[in-house]
Each structure stands twice: as C-alpha cells, then as structure tokens.
PDB file of N, CA and C in Angstrom:
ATOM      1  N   UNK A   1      22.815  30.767  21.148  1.00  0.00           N
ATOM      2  CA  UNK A   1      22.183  29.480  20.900  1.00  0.00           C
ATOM      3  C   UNK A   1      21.374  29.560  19.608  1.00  0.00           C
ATOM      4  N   UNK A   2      21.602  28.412  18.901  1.00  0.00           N
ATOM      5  CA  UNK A   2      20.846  28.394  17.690  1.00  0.00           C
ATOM      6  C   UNK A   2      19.679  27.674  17.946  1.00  0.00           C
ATOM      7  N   UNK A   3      18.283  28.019  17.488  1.00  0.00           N
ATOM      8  CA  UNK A   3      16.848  27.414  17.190  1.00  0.00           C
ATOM      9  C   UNK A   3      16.807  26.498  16.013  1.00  0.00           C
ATOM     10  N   UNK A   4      16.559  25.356  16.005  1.00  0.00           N
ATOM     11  CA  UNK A   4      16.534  24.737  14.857  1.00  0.00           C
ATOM     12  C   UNK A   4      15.322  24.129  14.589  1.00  0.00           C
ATOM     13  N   UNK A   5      15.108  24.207  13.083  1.00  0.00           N
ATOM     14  CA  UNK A   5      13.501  23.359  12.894  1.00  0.00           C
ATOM     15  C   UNK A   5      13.494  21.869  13.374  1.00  0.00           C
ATOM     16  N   UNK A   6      12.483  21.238  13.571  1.00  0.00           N
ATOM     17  CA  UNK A   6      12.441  19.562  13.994  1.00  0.00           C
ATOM     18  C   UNK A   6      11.966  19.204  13.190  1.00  0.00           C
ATOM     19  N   UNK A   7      10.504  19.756  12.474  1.00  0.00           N
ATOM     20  CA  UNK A   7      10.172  19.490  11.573  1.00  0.00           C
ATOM     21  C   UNK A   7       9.137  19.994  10.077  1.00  0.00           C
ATOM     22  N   UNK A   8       9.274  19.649   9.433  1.00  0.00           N
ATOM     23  CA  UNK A   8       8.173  20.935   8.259  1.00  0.00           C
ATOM     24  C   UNK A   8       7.151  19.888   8.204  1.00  0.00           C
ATOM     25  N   UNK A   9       5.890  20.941   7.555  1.00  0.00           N
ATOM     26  CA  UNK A   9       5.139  20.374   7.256  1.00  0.00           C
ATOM     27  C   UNK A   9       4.946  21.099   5.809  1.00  0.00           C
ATOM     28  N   UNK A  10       4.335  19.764   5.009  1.00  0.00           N
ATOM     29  CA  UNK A  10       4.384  20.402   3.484  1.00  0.00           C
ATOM     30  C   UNK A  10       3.083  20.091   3.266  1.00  0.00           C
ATOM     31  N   UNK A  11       2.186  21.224   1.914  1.00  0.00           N
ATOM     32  CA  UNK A  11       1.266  20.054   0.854  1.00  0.00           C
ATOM     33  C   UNK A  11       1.450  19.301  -0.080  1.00  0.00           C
ATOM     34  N   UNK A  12       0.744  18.712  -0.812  1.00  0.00           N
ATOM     35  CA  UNK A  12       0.819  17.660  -1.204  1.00  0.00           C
ATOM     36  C   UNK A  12       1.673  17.844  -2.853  1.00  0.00           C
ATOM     37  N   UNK A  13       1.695  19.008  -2.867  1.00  0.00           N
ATOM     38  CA  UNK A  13       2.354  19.180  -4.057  1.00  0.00           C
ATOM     39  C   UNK A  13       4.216  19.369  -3.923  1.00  0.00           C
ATOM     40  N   UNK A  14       4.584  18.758  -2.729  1.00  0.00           N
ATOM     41  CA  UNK A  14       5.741  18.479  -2.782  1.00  0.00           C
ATOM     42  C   UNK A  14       6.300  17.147  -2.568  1.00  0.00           C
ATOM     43  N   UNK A  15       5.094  16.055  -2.873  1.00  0.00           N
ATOM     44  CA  UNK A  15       5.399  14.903  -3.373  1.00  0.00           C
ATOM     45  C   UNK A  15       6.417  14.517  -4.048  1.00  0.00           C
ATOM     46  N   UNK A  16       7.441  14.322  -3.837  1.00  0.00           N
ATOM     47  CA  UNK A  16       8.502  13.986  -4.597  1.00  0.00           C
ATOM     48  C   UNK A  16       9.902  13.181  -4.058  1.00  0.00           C
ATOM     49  N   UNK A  17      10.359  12.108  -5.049  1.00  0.00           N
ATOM     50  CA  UNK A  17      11.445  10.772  -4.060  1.00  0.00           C
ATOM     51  C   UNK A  17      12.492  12.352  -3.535  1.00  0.00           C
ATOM     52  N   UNK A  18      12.641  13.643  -4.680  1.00  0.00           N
ATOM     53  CA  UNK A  18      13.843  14.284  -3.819  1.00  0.00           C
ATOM     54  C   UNK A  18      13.659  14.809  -2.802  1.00  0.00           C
ATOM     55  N   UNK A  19      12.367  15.509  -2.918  1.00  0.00           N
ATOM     56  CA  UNK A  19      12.120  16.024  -1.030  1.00  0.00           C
ATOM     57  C   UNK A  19      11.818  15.132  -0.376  1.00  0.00           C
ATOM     58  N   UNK A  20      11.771  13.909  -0.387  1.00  0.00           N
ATOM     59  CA  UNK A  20      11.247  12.773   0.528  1.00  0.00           C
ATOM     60  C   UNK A  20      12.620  12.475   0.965  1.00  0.00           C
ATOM     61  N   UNK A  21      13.832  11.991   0.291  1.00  0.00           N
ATOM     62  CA  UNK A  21      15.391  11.596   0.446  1.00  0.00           C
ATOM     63  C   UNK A  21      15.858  12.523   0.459  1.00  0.00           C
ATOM     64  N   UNK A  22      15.977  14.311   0.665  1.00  0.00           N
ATOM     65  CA  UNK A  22      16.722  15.343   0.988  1.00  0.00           C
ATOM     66  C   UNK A  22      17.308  15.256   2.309  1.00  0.00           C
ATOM     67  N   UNK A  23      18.768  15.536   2.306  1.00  0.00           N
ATOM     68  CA  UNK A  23      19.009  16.212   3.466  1.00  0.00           C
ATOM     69  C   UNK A  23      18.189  17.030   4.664  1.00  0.00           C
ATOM     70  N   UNK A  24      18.217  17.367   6.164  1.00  0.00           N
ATOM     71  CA  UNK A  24      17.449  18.121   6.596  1.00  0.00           C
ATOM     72  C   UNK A  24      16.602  17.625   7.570  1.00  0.00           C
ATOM     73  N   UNK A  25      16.048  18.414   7.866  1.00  0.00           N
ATOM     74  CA  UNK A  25      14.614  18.155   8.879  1.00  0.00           C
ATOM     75  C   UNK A  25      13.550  16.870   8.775  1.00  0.00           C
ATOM     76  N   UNK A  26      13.376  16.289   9.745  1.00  0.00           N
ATOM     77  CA  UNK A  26      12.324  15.482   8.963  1.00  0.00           C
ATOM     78  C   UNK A  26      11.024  16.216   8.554  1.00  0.00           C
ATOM     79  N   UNK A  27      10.437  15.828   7.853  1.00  0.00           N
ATOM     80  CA  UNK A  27       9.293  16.456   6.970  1.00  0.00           C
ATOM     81  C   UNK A  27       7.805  15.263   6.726  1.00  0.00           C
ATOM     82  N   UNK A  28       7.271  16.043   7.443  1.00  0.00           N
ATOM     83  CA  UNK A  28       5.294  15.648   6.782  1.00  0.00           C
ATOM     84  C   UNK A  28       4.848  16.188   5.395  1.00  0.00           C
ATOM     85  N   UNK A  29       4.473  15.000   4.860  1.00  0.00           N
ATOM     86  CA  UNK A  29       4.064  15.868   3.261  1.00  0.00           C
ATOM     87  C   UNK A  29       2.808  15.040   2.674  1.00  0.00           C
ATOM     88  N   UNK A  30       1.729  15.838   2.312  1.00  0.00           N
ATOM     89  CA  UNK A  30       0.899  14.517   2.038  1.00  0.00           C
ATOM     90  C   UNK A  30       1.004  13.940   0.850  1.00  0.00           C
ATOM     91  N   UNK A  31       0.619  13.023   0.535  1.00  0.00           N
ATOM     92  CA  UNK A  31       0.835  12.107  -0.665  1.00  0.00           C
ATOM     93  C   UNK A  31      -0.016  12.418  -1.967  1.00  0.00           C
ATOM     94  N   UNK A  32      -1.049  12.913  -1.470  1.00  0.00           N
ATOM     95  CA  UNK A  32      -2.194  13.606  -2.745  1.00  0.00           C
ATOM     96  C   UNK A  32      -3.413  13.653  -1.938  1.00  0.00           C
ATOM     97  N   UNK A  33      -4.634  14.207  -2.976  1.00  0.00           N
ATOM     98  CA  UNK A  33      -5.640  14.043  -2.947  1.00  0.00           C
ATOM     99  C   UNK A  33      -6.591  12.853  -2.228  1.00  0.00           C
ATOM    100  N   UNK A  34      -7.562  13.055  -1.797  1.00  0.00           N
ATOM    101  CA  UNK A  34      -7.847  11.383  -1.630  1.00  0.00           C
ATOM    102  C   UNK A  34      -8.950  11.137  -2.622  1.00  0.00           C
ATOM    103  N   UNK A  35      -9.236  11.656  -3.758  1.00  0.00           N
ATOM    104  CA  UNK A  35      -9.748  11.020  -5.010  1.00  0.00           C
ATOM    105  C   UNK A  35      -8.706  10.159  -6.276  1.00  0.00           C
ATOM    106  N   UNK A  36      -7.172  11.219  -5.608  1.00  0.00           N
ATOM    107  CA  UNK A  36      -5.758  10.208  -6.490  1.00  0.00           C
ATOM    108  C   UNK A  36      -5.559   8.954  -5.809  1.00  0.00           C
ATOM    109  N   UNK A  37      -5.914   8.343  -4.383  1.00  0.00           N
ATOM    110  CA  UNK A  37      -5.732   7.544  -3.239  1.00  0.00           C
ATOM    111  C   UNK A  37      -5.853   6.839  -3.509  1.00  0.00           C
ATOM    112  N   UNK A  38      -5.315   5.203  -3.794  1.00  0.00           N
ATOM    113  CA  UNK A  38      -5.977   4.193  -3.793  1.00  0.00           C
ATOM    114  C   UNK A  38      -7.021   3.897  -2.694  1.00  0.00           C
ATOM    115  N   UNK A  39      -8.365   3.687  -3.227  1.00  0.00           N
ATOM    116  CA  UNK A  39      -9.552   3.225  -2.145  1.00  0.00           C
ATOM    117  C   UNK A  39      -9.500   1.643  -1.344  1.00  0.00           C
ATOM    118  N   UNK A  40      -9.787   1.890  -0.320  1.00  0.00           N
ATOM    119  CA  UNK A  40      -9.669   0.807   0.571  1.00  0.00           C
ATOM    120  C   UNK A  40     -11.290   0.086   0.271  1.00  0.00           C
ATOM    121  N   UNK A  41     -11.272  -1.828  -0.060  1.00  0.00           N
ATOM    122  CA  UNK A  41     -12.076  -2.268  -0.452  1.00  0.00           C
ATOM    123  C   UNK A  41     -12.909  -2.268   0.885  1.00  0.00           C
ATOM    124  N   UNK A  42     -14.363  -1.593   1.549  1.00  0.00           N
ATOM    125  CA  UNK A  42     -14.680  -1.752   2.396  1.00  0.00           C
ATOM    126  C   UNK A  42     -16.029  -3.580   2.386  1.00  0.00           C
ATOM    127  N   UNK A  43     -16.039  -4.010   1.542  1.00  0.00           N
ATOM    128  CA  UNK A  43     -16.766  -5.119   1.545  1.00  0.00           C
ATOM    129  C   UNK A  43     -15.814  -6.542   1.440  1.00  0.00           C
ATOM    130  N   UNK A  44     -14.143  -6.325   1.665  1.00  0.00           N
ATOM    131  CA  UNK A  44     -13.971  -7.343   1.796  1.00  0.00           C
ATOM    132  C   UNK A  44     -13.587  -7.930   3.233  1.00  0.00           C
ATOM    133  N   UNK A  45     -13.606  -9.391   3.132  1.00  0.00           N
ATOM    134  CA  UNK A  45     -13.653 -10.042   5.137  1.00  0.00           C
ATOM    135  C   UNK A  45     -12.541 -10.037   5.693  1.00  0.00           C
ATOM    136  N   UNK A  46     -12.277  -9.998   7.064  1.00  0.00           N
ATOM    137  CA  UNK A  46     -10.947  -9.517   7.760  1.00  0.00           C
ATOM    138  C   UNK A  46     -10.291 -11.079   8.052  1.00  0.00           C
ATOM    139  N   UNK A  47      -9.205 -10.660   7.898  1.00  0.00           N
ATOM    140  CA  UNK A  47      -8.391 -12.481   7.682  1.00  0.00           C
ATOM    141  C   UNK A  47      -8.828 -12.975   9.097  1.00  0.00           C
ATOM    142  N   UNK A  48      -8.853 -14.491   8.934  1.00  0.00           N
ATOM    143  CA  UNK A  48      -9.368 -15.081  10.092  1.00  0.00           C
ATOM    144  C   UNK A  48      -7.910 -15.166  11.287  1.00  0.00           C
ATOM    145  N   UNK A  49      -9.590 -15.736  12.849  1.00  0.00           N
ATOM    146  CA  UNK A  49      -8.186 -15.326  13.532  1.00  0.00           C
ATOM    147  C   UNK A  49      -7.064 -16.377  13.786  1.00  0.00           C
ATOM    148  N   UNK A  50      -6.395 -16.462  14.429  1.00  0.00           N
ATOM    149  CA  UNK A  50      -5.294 -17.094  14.385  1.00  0.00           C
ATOM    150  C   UNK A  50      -5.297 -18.415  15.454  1.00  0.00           C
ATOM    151  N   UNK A  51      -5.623 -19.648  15.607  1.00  0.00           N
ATOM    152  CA  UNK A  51      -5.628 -20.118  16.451  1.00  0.00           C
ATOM    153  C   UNK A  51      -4.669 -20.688  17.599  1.00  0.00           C
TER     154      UNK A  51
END
C-alpha cells in the first residue's frame, strides 16, 4: 500500500500562480507578510441590514 500526502504546507515565499496551479496535492501557502497585506479599514460602517 502506498501513503500519499493530502496536503503541504508552505511559507510564504512560495507565493506563486505556478505553485498555486501545479499539479499535486492540495497545498496551504501564505500569501505574505501582514505588513505586504492589504489593511482592513477598521473605522468604516457595516452595510445596513436588509429589510
């Protein structure tokens, strides 16, 4: 019987469309830094609700 991976986990320095669209395992990879991150605006209002 063969063992097979399910899934990798990568850092962030394998950001890339080819290891993202490779053949293979699915894969966790982080996207960057969170100073490269776009910041989430925390002072703006949450859409209203829906009536």
């Amino acid at each position: 019987m063969t063992d097979w991976i399910g899934t990798f986990l990568f850092a962030n320095g394998y950001w890339r469309q080819e290891n993202l669209n490779a053949p293979g395992p699915d894969r966790l990879i982080a996207p960057g830094k969170a100073r490269d991150l776009p910041q989430v605006d925390h002072t703006a209002k949450p859409p209203p609700l829906a009536a």
